[in-house]
C-alpha atoms as a PDB file:
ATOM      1  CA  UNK A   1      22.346  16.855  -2.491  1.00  0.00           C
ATOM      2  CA  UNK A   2      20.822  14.922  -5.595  1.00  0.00           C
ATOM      3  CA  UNK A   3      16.963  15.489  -6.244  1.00  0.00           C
ATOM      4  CA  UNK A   4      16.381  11.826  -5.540  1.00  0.00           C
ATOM      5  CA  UNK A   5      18.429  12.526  -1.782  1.00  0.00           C
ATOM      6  CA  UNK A   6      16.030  15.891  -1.444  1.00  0.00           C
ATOM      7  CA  UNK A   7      12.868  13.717  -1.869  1.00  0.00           C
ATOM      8  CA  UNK A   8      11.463  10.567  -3.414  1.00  0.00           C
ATOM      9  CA  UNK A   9       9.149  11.821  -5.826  1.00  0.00           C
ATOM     10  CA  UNK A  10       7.482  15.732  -6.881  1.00  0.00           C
ATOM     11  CA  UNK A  11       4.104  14.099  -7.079  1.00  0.00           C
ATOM     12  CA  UNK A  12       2.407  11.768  -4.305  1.00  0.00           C
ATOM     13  CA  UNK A  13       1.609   9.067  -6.655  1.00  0.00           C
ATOM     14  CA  UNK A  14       0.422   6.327  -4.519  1.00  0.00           C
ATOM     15  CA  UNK A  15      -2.927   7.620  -3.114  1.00  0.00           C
ATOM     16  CA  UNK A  16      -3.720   9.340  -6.638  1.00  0.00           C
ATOM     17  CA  UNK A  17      -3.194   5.279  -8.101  1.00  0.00           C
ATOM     18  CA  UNK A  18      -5.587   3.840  -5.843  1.00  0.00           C
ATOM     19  CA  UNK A  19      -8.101   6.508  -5.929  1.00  0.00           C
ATOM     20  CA  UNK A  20      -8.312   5.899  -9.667  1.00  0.00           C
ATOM     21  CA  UNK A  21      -8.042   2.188  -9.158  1.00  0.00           C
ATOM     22  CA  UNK A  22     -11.471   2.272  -6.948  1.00  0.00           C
ATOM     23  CA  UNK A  23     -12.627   4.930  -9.230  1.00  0.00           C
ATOM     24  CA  UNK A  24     -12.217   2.651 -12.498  1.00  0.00           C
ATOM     25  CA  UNK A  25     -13.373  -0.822 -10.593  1.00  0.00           C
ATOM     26  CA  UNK A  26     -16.785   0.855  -9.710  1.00  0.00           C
ATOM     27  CA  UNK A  27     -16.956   1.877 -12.850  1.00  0.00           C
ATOM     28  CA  UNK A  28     -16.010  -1.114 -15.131  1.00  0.00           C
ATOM     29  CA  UNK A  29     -18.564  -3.350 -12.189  1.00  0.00           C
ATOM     30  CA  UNK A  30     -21.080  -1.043 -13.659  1.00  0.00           C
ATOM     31  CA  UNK A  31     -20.173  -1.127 -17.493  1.00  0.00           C
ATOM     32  CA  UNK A  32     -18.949  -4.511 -17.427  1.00  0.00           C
ATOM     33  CA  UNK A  33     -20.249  -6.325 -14.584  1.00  0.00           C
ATOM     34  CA  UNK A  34     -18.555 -10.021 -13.909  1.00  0.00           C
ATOM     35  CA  UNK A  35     -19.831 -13.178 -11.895  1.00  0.00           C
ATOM     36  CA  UNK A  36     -19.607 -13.648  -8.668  1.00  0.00           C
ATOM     37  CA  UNK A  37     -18.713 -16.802  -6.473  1.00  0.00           C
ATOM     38  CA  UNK A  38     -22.893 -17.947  -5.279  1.00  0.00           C
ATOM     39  CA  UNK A  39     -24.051 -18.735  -2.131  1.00  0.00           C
ATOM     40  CA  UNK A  40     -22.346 -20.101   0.433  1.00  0.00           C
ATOM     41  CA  UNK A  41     -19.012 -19.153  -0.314  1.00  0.00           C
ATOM     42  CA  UNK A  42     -19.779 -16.135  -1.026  1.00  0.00           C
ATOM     43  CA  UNK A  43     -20.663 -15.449   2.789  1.00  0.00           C
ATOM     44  CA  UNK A  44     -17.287 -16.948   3.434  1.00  0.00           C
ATOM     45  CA  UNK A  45     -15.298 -14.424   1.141  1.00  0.00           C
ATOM     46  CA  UNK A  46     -17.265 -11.286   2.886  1.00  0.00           C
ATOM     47  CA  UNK A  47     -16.833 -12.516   5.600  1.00  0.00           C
ATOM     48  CA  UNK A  48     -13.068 -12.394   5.087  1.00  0.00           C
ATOM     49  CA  UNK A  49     -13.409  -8.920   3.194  1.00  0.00           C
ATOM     50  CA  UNK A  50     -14.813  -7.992   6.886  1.00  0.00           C
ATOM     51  CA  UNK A  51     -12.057  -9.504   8.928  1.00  0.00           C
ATOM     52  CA  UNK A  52      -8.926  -7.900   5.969  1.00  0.00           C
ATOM     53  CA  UNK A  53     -10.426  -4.529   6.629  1.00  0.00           C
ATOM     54  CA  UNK A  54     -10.189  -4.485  10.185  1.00  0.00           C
ATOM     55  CA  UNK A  55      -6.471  -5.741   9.592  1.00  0.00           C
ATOM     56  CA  UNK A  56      -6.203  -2.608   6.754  1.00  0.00           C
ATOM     57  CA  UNK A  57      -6.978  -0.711   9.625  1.00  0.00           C
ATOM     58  CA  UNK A  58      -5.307  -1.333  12.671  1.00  0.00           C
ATOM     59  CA  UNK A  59      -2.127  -1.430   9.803  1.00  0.00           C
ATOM     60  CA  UNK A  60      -2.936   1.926   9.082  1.00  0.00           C
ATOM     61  CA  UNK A  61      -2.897   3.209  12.349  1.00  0.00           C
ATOM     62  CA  UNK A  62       0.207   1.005  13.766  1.00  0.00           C
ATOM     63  CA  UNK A  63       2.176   2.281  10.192  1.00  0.00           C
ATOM     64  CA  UNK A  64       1.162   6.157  11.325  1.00  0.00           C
ATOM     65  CA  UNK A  65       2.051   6.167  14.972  1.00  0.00           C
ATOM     66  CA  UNK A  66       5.728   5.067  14.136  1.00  0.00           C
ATOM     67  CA  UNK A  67       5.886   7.397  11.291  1.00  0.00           C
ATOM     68  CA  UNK A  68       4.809   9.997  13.870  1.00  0.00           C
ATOM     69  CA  UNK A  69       6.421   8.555  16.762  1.00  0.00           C
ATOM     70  CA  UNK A  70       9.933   8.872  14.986  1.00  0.00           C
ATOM     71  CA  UNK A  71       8.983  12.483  13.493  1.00  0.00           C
ATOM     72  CA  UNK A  72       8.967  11.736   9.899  1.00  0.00           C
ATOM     73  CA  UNK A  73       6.481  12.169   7.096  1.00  0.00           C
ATOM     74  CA  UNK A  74       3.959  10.053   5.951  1.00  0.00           C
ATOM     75  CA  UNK A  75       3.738  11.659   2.590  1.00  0.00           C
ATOM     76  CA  UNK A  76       5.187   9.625   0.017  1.00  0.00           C
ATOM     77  CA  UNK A  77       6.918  12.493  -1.632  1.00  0.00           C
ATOM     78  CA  UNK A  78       7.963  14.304   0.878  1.00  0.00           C
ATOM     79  CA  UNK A  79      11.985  13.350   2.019  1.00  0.00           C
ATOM     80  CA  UNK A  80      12.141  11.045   4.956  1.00  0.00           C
ATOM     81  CA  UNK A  81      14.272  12.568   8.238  1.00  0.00           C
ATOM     82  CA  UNK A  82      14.263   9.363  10.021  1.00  0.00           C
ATOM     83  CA  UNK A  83      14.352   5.496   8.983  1.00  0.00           C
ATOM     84  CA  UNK A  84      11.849   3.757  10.420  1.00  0.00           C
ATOM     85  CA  UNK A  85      11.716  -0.461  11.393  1.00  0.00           C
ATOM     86  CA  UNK A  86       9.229  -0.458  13.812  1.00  0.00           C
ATOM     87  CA  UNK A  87       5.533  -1.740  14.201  1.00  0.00           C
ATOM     88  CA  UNK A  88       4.528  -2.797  11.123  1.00  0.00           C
ATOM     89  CA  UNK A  89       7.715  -1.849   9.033  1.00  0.00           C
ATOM     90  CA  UNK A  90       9.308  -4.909  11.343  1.00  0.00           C
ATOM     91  CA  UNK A  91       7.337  -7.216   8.935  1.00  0.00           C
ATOM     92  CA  UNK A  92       6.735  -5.152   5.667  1.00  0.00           C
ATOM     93  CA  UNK A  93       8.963  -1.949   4.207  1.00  0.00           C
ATOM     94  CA  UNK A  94       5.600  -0.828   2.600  1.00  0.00           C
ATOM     95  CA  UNK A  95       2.810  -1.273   5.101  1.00  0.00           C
ATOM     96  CA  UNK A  96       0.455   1.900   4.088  1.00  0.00           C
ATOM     97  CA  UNK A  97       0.778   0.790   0.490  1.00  0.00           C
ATOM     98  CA  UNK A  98      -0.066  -3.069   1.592  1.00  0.00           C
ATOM     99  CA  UNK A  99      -2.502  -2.155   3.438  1.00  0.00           C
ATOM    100  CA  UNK A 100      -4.355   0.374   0.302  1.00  0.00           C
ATOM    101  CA  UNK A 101      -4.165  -2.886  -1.472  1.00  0.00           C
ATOM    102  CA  UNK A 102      -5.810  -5.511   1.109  1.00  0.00           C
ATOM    103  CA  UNK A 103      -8.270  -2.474   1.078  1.00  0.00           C
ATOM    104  CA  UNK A 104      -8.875  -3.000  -2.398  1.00  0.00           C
ATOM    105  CA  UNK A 105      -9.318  -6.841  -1.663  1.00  0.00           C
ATOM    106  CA  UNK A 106     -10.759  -6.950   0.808  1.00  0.00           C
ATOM    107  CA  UNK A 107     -14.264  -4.738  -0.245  1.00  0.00           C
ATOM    108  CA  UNK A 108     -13.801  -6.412  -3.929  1.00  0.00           C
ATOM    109  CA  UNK A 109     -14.720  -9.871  -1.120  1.00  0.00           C
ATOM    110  CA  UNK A 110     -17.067  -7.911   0.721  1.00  0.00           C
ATOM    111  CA  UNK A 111     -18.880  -6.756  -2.711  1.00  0.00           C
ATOM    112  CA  UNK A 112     -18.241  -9.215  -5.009  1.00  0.00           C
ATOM    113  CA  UNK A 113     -16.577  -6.871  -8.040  1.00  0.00           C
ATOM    114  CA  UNK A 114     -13.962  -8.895  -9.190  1.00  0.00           C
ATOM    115  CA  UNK A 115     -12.602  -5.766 -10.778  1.00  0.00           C
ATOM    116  CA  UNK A 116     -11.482  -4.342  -7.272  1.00  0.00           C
ATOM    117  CA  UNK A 117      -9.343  -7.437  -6.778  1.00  0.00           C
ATOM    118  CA  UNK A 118      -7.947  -7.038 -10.301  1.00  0.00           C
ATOM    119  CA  UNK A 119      -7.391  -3.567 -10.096  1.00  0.00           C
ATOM    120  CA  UNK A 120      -5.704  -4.051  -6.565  1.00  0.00           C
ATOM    121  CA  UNK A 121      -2.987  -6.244  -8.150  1.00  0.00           C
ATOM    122  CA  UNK A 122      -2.750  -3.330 -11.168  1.00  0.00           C
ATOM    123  CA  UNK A 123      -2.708  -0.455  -8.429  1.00  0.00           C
ATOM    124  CA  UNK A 124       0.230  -2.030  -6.495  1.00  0.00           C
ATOM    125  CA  UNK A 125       2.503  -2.762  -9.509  1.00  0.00           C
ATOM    126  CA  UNK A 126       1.981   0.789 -10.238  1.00  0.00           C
ATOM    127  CA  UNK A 127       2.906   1.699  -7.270  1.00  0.00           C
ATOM    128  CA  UNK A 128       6.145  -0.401  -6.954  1.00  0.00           C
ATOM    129  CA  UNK A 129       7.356   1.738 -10.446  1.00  0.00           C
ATOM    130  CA  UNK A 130       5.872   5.148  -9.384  1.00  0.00           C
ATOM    131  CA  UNK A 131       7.077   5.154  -5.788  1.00  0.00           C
ATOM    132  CA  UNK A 132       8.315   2.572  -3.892  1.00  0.00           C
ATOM    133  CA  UNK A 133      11.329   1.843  -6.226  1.00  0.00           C
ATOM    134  CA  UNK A 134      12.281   5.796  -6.092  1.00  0.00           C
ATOM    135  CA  UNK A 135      11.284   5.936  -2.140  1.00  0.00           C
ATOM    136  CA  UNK A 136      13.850   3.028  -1.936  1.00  0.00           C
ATOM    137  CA  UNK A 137      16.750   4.750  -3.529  1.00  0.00           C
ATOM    138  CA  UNK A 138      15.918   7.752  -1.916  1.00  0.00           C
ATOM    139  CA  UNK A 139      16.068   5.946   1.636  1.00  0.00           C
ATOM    140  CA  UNK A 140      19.586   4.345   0.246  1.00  0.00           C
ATOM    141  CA  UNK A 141      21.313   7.741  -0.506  1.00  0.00           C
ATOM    142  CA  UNK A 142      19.501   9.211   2.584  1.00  0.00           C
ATOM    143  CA  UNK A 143      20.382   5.831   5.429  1.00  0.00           C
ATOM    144  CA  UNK A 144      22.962   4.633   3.527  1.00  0.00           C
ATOM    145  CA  UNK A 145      24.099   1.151   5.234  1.00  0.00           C
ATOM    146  CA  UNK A 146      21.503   1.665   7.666  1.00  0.00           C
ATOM    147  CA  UNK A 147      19.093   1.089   5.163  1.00  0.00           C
ATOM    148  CA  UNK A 148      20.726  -1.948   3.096  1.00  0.00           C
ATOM    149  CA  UNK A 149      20.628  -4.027   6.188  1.00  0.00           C
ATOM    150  CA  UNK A 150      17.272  -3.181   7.157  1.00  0.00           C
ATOM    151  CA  UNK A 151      15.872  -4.175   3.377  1.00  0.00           C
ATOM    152  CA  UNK A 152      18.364  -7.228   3.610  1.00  0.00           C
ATOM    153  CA  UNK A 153      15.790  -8.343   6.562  1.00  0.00           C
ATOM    154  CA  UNK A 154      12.380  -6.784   5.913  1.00  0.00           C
ATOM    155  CA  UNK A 155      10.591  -8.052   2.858  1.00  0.00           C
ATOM    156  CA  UNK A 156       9.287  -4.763  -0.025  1.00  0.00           C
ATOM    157  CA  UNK A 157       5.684  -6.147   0.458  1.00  0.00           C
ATOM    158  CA  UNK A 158       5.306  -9.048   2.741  1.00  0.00           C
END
């Protein structure tokens, strides 16, 4: 059994990239604050930033009851036992990783950094190289066919 078969990565990557992705937006709002979209719009976007973190969420949740319900992990480096393409991964292969970046978006609306929703777009191309390109081989080598067809139909992001 290859390394890559054994596990997708040695290091959980994605939670470590968007930790430091909120990290450095709060800090760059503070050392290099931008403008912000004025009154009234601005009470349209947080109002949106309200309404994308309830969907952040409830895909949260949905993504880690069929991760548990099929008796897999939900740690990103961490091999998976069982392929999973229900709930949310009907619609998206990565929902957990979507979902950290609507987070990012959607309190970058609510607050009005515009380094959150810059950082968001940053923090999920990072995550694409770091993770979800390895996690995909690794599902390949582990599902085989299985898996082909199932990324044949389900988009990587949405």
């Amino acid at each position: 059994m290859s390394e890559l078969e054994a596990r997708p990565n040695r290091f959980p990557w994605p939670p470590v990239i968007y930790v430091a992705a909120i990290a450095l937006a709060i800090v760059l709002a503070w050392l290099v604050p931008l403008p912000w979209i004025g009154r009234p719009l601005s009470d349209l976007l947080f109002a949106v930033g309200i309404i994308t973190l309830v969907g952040v969420v409830l895909i949260d949740l949905s993504a880690m009851r069929a991760l548990s319900r099929a008796r897999t992990t939900i740690m990103p480096h961490r091999a998976s036992e069982h392929l999973v393409t229900g709930g949310p991964y009907a619609f998206t292969r990565n929902p957990i990783y979507l979902a950290n970046t609507l987070l990012m978006i959607g309190v970058g609306l609510m607050s009005g950094i515009i380094w959150f929703l810059v950082l968001a777009v940053v923090a999920a191309f990072l995550t694409q190289k770091a993770a979800i390109e390895r996690e995909e081989k690794h599902l390949e080598l582990r599902f085989g066919k299985k898996y082909r067809d199932y990324a044949k139909k389900v988009r990587r992001w949405i």
